[in-house]
Structure formats: structure tokens, C-alpha cells
Protein backbone atom coordinates (compact mmCIF):
# COMPACT_ATOMS: atom_id res chain seq x y z
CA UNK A 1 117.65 109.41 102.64
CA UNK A 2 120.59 107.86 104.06
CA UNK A 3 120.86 105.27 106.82
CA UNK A 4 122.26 107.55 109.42
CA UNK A 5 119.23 110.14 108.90
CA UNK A 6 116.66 107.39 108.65
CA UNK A 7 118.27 105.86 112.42
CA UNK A 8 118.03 109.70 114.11
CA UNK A 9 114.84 110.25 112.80
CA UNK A 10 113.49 106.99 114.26
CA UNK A 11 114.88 108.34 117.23
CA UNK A 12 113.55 111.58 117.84
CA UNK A 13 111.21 112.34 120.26
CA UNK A 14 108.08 112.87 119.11
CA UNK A 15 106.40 116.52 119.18
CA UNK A 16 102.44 115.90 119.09
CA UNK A 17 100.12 112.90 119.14
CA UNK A 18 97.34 113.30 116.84
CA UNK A 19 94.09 111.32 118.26
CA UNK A 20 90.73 110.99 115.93
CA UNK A 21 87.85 110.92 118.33
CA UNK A 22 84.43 110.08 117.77
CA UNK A 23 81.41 109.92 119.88
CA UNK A 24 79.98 106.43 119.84
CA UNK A 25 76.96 105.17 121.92
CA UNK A 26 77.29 107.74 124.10
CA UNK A 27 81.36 107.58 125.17
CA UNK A 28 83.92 109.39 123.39
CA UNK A 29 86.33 106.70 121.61
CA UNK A 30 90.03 108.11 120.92
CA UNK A 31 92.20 106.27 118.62
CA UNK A 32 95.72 106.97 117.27
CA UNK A 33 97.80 104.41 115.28
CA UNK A 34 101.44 104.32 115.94
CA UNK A 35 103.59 105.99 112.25
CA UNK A 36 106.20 103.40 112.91
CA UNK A 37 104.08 100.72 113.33
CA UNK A 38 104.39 100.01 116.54
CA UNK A 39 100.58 99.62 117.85
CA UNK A 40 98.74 102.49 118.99
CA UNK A 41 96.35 104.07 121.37
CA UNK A 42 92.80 103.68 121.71
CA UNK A 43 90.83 104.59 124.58
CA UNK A 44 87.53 105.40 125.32
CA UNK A 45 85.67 107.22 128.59
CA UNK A 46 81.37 108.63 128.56
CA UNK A 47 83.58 111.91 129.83
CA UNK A 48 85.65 114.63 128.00
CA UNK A 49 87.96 114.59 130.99
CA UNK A 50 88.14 110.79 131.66
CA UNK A 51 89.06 110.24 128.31
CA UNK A 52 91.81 112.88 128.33
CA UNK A 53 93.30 111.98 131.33
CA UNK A 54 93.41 108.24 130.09
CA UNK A 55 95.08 109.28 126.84
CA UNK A 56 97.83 110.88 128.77
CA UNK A 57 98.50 107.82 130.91
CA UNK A 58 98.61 105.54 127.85
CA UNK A 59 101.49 107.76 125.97
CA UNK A 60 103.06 107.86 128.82
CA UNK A 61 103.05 104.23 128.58
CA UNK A 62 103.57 104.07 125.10
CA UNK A 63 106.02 106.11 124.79
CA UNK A 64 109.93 105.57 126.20
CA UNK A 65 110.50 108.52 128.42
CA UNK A 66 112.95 110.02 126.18
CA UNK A 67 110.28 110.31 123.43
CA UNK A 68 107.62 111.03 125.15
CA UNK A 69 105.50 113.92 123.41
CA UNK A 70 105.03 117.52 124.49
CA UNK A 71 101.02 117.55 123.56
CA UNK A 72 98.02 115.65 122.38
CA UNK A 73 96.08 117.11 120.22
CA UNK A 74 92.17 116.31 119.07
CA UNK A 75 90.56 115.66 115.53
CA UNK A 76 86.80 115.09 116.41
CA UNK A 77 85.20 113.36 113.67
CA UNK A 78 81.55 113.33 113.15
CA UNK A 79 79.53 110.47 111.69
């Protein structure tokens, strides 16, 4: 891949956030790790819709505005 594909790709906004969540001790824990190395997200709430609406406010954080994603979506893992 060339240089100038590599620097618009790094660019582009990103569609959808992926988050693993897991229920631990009774809370659900979200986590997502950044592709570009960059950090991440993790969050964690004892409700469905705390822990949503805290995931939202931390990509919007994360992410410049430009880039910021259209949706989050949810991989629950069990243990």
C-alpha cells in the first residue's frame, strides 16, 4: 500500500466501534482497544443503560469530531 493510501486511511472516519462486554461482579464492563493504537475505551455501569450512555460520551471524547463513529455495536462475552 502506498503512503498516500496508508495517510487517508488513517484519516477516515470511523464507521462502528466494536465493544466486548462482559458481566463481572454484578456490573457490565465494556472494553474496546483503539486499531491504531491510540488507547481505548473501557467503561463499566451495574445498568444496561448506564453503561451505554457512558460509552457514547467516551467516543465522543475519544474520538475528533470529524471521526467520530456512526454506531456502537455489542459483543457480549460469557465466562
Amino acid at each position: 500500500m502506498e503512503a498516500d493510501q496508508k495517510s487517508t486511511r488513517a484519516n477516515a472516519p470511523v464507521a462502528e466501534v466494536v465493544f466486548t462486554v462482559t458481566e463481572e461482579d454484578g456490573r457490565y464492563v465494556a472494553r474496546w482497544d483503539d486499531p491504531s493504537g491510540k488507547g481505548g475505551i473501557t467503561s463499566q455501569s451495574e445498568s444496561w443503560e448506564g453503561l451505554e450512555e457512558m460509552l457514547w460520551e467516551a467516543v465522543l471524547s475519544h474520538f475528533d469530531d470529524e471521526k467520530v463513529p456512526t454506531s456502537l455495536r455489542y459483543v457480549f462475552l460469557r465466562a
